[in-house]
Protein backbone atom coordinates (compact mmCIF):
# COMPACT_ATOMS: atom_id res chain seq x y z
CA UNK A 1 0.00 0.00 0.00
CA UNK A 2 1.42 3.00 -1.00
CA UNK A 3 2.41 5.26 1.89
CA UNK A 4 -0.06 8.39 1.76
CA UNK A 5 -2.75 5.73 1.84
CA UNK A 6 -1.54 4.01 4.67
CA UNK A 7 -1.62 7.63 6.25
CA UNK A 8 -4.64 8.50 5.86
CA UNK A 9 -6.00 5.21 6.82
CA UNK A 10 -4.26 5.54 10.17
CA UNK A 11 -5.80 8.92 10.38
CA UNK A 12 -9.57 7.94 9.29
CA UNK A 13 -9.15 4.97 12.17
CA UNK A 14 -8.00 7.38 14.71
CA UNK A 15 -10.89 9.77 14.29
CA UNK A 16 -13.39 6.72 14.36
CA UNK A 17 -12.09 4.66 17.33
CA UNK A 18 -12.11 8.45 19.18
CA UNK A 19 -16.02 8.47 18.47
CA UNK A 20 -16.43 5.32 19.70
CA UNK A 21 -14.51 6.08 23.08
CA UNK A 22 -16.86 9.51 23.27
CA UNK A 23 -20.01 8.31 22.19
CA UNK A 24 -19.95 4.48 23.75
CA UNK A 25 -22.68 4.96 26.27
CA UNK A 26 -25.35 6.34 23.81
CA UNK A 27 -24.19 4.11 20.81
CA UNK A 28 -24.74 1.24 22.60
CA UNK A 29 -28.20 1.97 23.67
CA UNK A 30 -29.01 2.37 20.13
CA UNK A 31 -27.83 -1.28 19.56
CA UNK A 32 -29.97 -3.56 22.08
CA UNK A 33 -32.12 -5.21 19.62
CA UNK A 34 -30.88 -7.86 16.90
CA UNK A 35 -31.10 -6.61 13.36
CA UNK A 36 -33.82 -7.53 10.99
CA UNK A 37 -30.37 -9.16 8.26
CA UNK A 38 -29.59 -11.05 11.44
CA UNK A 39 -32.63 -12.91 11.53
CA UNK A 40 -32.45 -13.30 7.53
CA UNK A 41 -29.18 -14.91 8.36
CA UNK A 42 -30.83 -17.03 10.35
CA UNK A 43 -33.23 -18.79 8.36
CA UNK A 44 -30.13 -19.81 5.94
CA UNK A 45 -28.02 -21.31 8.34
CA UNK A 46 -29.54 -21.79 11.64
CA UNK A 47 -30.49 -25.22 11.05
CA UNK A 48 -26.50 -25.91 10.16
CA UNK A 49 -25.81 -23.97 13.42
CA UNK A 50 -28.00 -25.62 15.94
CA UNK A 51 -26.69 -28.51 14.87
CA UNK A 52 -23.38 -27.87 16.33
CA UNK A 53 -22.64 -28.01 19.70
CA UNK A 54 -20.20 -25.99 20.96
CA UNK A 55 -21.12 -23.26 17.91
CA UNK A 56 -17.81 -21.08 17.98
CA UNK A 57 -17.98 -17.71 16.26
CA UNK A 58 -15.86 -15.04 15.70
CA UNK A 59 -16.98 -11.49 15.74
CA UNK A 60 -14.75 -8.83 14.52
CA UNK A 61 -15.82 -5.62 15.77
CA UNK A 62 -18.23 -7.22 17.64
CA UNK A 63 -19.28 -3.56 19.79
CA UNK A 64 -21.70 -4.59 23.00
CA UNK A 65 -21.56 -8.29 22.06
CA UNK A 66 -25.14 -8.45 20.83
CA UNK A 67 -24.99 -11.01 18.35
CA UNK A 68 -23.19 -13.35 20.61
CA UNK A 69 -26.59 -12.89 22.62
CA UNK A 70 -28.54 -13.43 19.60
CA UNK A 71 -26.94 -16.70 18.98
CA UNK A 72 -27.25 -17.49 22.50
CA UNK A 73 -31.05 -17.25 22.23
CA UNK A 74 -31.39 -19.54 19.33
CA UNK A 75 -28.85 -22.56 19.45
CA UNK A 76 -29.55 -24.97 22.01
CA UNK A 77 -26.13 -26.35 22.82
CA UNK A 78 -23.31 -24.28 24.02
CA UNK A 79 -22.08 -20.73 22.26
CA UNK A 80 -17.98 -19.74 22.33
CA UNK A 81 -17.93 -16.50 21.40
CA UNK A 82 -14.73 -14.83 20.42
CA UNK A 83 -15.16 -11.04 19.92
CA UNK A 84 -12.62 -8.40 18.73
CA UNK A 85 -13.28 -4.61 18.78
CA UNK A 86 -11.18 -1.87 20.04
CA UNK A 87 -13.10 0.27 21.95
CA UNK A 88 -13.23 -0.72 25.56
CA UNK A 89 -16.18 0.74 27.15
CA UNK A 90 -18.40 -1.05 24.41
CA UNK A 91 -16.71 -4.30 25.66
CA UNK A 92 -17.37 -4.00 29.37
CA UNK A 93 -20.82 -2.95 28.70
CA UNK A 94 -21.37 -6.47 26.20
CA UNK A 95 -19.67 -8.69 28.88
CA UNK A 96 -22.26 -7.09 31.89
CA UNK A 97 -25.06 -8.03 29.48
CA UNK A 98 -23.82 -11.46 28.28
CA UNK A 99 -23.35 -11.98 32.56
CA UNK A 100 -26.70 -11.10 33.19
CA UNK A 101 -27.87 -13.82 30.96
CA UNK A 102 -26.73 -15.96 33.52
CA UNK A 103 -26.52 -19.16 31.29
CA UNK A 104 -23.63 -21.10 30.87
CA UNK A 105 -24.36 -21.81 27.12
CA UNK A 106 -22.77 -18.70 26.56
CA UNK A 107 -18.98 -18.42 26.46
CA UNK A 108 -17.47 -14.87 26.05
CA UNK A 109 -13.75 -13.96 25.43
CA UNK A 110 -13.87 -10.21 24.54
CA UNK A 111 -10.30 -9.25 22.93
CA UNK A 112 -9.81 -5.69 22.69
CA UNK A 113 -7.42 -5.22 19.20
CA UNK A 114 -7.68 -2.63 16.65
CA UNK A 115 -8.49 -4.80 13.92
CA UNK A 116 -8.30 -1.88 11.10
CA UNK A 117 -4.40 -1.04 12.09
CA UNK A 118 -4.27 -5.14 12.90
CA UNK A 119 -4.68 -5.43 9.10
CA UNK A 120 -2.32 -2.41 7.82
CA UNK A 121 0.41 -3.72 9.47
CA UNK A 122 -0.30 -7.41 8.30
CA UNK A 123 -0.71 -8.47 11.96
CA UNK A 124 -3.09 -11.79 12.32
CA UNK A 125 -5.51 -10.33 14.54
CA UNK A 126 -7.42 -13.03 15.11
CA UNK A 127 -4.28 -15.09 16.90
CA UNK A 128 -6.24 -15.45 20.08
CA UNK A 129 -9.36 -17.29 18.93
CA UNK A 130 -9.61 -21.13 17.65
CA UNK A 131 -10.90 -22.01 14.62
CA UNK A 132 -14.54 -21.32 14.29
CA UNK A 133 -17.80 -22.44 13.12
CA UNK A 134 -18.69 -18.62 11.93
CA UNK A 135 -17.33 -15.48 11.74
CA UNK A 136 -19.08 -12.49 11.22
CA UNK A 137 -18.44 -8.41 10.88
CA UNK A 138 -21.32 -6.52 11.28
CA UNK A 139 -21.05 -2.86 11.16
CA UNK A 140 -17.71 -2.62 10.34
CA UNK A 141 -16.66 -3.07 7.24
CA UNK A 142 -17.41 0.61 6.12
CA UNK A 143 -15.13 1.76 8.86
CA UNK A 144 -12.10 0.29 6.54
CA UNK A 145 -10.98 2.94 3.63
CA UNK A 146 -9.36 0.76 1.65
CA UNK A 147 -9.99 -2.32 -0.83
CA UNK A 148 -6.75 -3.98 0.56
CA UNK A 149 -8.31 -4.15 4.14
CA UNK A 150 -11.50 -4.99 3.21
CA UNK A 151 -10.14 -8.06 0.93
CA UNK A 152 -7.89 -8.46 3.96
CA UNK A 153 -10.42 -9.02 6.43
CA UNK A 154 -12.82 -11.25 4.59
CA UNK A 155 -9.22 -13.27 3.49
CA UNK A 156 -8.78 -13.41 7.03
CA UNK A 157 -12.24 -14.51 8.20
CA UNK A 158 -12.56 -17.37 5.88
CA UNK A 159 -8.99 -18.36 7.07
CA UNK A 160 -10.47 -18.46 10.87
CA UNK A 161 -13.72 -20.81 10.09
CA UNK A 162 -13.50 -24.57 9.83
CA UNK A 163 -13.35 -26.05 5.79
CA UNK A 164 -17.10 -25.77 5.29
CA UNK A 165 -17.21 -23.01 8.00
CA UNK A 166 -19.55 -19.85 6.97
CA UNK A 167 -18.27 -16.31 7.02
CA UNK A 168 -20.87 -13.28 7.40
CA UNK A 169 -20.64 -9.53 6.99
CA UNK A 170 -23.04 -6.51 6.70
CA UNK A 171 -22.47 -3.30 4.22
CA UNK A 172 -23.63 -0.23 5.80
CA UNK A 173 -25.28 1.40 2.21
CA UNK A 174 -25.94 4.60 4.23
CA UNK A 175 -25.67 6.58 0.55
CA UNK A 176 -29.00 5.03 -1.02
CA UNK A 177 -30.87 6.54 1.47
CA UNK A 178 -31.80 10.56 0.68
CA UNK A 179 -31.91 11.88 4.46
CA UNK A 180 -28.50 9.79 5.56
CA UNK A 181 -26.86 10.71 2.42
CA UNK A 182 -27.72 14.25 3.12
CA UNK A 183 -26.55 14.17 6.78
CA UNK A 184 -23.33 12.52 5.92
CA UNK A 185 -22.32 15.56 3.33
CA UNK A 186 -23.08 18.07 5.48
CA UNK A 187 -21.16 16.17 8.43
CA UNK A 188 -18.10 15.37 5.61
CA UNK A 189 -17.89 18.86 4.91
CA UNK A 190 -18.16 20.13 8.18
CA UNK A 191 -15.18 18.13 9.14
CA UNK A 192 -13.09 19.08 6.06
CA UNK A 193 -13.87 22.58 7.24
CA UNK A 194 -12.58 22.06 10.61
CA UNK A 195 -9.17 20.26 9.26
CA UNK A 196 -10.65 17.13 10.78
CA UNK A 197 -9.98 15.62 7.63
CA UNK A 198 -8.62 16.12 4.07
CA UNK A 199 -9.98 15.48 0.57
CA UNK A 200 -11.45 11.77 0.75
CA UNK A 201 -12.10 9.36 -2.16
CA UNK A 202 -15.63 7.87 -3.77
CA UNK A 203 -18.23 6.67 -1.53
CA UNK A 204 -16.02 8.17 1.55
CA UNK A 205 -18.09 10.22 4.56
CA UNK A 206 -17.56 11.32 7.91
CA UNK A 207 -20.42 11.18 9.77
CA UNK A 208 -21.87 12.64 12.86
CA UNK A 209 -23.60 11.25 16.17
CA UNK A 210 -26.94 12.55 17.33
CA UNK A 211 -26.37 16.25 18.07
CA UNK A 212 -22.86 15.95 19.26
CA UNK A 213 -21.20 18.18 16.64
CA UNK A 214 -18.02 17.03 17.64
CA UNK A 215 -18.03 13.32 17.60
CA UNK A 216 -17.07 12.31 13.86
CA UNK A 217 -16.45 8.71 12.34
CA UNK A 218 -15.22 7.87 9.20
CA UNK A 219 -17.45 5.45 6.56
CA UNK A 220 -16.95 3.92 3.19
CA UNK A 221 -20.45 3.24 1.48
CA UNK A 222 -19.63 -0.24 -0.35
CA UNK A 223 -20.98 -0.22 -3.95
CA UNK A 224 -22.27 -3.44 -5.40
CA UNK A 225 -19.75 -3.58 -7.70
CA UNK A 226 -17.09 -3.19 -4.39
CA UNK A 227 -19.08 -6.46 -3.24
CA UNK A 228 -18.63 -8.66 -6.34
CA UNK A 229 -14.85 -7.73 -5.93
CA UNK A 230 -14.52 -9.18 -2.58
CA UNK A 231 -15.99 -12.59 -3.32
CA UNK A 232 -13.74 -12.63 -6.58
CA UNK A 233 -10.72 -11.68 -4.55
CA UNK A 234 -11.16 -14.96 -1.93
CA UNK A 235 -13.19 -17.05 -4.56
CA UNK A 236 -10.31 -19.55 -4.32
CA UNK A 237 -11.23 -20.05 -0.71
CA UNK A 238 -14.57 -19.06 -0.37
CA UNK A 239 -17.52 -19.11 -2.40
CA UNK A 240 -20.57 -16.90 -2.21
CA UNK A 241 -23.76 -18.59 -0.89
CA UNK A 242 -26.09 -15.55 -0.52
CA UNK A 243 -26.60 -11.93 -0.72
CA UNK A 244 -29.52 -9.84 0.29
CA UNK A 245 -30.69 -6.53 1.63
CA UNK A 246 -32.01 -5.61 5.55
CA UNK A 247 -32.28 -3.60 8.47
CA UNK A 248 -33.78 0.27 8.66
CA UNK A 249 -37.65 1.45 7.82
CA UNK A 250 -36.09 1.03 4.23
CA UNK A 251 -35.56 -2.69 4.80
CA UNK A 252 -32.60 -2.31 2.95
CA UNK A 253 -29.82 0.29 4.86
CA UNK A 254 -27.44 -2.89 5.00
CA UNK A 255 -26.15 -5.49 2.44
CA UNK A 256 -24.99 -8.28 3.25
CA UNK A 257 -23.18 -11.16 2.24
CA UNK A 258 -23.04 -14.83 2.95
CA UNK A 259 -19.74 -17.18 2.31
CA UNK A 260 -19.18 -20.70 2.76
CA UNK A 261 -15.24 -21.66 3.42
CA UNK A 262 -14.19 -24.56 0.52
CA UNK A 263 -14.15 -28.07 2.27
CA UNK A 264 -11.26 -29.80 1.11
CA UNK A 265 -10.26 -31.56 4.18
């Protein structure tokens, strides 16, 4: 990657992992309820996943934990959950609510790592979790600026799942909607104003947070065409099982995608 990338990458990560650290407490109040793509997700592979038993999963940039909670409501045997995000309030506040479950199905090793710098400086940041039934990024992906470490990421997902293991992730496609799209302008030029950030590339935003004019995060809107690249870039690994729209009044604010890991074992 050439170096002014790498830069500004660093610099788009630092802003958003500062929003995260400011805005934690109200963020994560937002995000108590399972989203509408997760129960989509669901109906394809829950069957698969309730018949395994312990059901490991990796979440990368897995926030308050929720999803390990959603899988803990579904599958009947036991849950590992292996979750990776680098803002530490979120994680505290997902461990309190995966303790006051108080059920033993679910198991819950939160890893705080900075998965977005894990992957610009080639770092396996995953190295702490077995190999896995699932792995999923929800909500992430559009915090990554650059092809590399979004073909990084999924290359390293499918690498952390079992052969025949499924991989997971949601597209934020904040853009296709008029009233985010709008909000995300203003807020990008806003911040270019201030010096928070410089000239940015297609489909890149900063975005605000509720009326806190000062809490800024950086987000990529994924095209389709973005999408098809990733499953062509780890098509020797991974194949493409499903794709389909969710989440929002809109029903369709996130895209998601669906992989299955070859099984050549």
């Amino acid at each position: 990657m050439r170096a002014d990338l790498r830069a500004q990458a660093l610099d788009l990560n630092a802003l958003t992992a500062v929003f995260y650290d400011r805005v934690s407490a109200s963020f994560s109040a937002t995000r108590s309820r399972p989203w509408q793509g997760w129960e989509r997700l669901w109906e394809l592979v829950g069957d698969e996943l309730q018949a395994r038993d312990p059901v490991r999963v990796l979440d990368v940039g897995c926030g308050n934990l929720r999803f390990a909670r959603f899988l803990a409501d579904r599958v009947p045997g036991t849950v590992e959950a292996y979750g990776i995000d680098a803002c530490e309030p979120l994680l505290a506040e997902g461990m309190r609510a995966c303790e006051a479950m108080r059920t033993a199905r679910l198991q819950v090793r939160a890893i705080r790592r900075d998965v977005a710098k894990s992957l610009l400086d080639g770092e396996d940041f995953r190295r702490d979790a077995p190999s896995c039934s699932l792995a999923v990024a929800f909500g992430f992906m559009h915090h990554l600026p650059t092809a590399e470490q979004r073909w990084a990421l999924l290359d390293r997902m499918v690498d952390a799942v079992v052969p025949g293991g499924l991989v997971a992730a949601s597209f934020w496609r904040f853009a296709d909607d008029e009233r985010l799209r709008a909000k995300a302008e203003e807020a990008t030029v806003r911040a270019q104003d201030r010096g928070a950030v410089g000239a940015l590339g297609p489909g890149d935003y900063v975005l605000g947070w509720q009326e806190d004019q000062g809490a800024l995060r950086y987000c990529h809107h994924l095209t389709e065409e973005e999408m098809d690249e990733l499953s062509v870039h780890v098509a020797g690994t991974a194949e493409e099982i499903a794709r389909f729209s969710a989440d929002g009044k809109s029903g369709v604010l996130n895209r998601y995608g669906l992989w299955r890991r070859h099984d050549r074992s």
